[in-house]
Protein backbone atom coordinates (compact mmCIF):
# COMPACT_ATOMS: atom_id res chain seq x y z
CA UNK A 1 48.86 -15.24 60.07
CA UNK A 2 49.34 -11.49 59.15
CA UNK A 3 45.14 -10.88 58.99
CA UNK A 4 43.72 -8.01 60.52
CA UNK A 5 42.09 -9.56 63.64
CA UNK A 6 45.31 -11.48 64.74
CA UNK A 7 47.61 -8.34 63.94
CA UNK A 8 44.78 -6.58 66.65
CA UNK A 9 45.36 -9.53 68.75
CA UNK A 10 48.84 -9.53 68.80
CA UNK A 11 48.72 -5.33 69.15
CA UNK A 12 46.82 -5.96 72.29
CA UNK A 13 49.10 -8.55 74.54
CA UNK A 14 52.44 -6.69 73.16
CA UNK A 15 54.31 -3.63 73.41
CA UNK A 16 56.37 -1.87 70.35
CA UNK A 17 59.58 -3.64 71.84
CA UNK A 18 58.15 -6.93 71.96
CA UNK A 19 56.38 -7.01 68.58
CA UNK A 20 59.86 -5.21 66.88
CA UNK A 21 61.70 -8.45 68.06
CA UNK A 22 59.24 -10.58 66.43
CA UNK A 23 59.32 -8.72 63.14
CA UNK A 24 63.19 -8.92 62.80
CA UNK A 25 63.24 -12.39 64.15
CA UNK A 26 60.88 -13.45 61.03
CA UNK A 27 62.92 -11.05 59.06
CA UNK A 28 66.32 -12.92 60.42
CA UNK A 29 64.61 -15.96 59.19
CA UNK A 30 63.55 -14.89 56.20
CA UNK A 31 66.76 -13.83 54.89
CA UNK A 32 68.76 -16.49 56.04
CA UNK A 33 66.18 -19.51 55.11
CA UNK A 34 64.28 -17.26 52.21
CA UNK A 35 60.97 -16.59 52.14
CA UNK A 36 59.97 -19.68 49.64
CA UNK A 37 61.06 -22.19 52.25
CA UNK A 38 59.43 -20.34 55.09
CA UNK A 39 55.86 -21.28 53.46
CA UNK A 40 54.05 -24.06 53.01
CA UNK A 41 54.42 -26.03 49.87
CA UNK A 42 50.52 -25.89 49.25
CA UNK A 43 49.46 -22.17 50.33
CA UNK A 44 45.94 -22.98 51.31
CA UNK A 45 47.80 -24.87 54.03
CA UNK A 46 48.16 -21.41 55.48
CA UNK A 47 44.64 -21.59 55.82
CA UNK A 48 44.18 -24.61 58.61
CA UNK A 49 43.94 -23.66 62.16
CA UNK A 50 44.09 -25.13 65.11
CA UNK A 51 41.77 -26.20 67.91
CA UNK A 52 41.30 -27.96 70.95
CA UNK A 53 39.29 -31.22 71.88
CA UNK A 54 39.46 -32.89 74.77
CA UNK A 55 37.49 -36.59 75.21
CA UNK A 56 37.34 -38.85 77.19
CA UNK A 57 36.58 -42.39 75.97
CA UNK A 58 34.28 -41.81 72.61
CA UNK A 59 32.53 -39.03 74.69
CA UNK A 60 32.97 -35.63 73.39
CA UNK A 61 33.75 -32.99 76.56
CA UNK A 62 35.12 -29.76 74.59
CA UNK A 63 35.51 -28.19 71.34
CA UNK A 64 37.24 -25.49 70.55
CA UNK A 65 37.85 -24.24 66.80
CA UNK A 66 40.39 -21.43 66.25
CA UNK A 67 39.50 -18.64 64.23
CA UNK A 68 42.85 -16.94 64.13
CA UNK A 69 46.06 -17.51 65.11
CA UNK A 70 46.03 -17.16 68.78
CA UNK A 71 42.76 -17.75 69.44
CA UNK A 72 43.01 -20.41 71.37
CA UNK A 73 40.57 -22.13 73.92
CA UNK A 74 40.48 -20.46 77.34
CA UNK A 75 42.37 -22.86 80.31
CA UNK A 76 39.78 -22.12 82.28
CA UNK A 77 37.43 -23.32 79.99
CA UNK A 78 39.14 -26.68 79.38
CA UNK A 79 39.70 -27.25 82.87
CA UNK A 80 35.65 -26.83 83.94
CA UNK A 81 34.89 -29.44 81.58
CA UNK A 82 36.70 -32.39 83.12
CA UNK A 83 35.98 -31.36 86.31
CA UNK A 84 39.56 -29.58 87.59
């Protein structure tokens, strides 16, 4: 999560206020939960990323692998291909 292109991300679409908040809210957790629980059992977990797909029947319309956290498929983009 904490890799240089989604910090830049994340810099981008929030101010100092914003991006303090988050930092004490995973702080807040962290202390109160711990850090061990806070992470997957099987680190490389922390490796999967999402994506989005859409079909429709067996037919393939959109594909959309993330390569960070946050980077996710454009609405726009999703929308176009089934027609909206």
């Amino acid at each position: 999560m904490w890799n240089p292109p989604a910090v830049s991300a994340m810099m981008e679409r929030n101010n100092e206020a914003s991006l303090k908040t988050l930092g004490e809210a995973y702080k807040k957790a962290a202390d109160n939960i711990g850090v061990q629980k806070l992470a997957p059992k099987d680190m490389k977990d922390t490796l999967r990323q999402g994506g989005t797909f859409v079909v429709r029947g067996d037919v393939l319309l959109f594909e959309h692998f993330d390569e960070k956290v946050g980077d996710n498929a454009s609405i726009r983009d999703v929308l176009e291909c089934i027609g909206k």
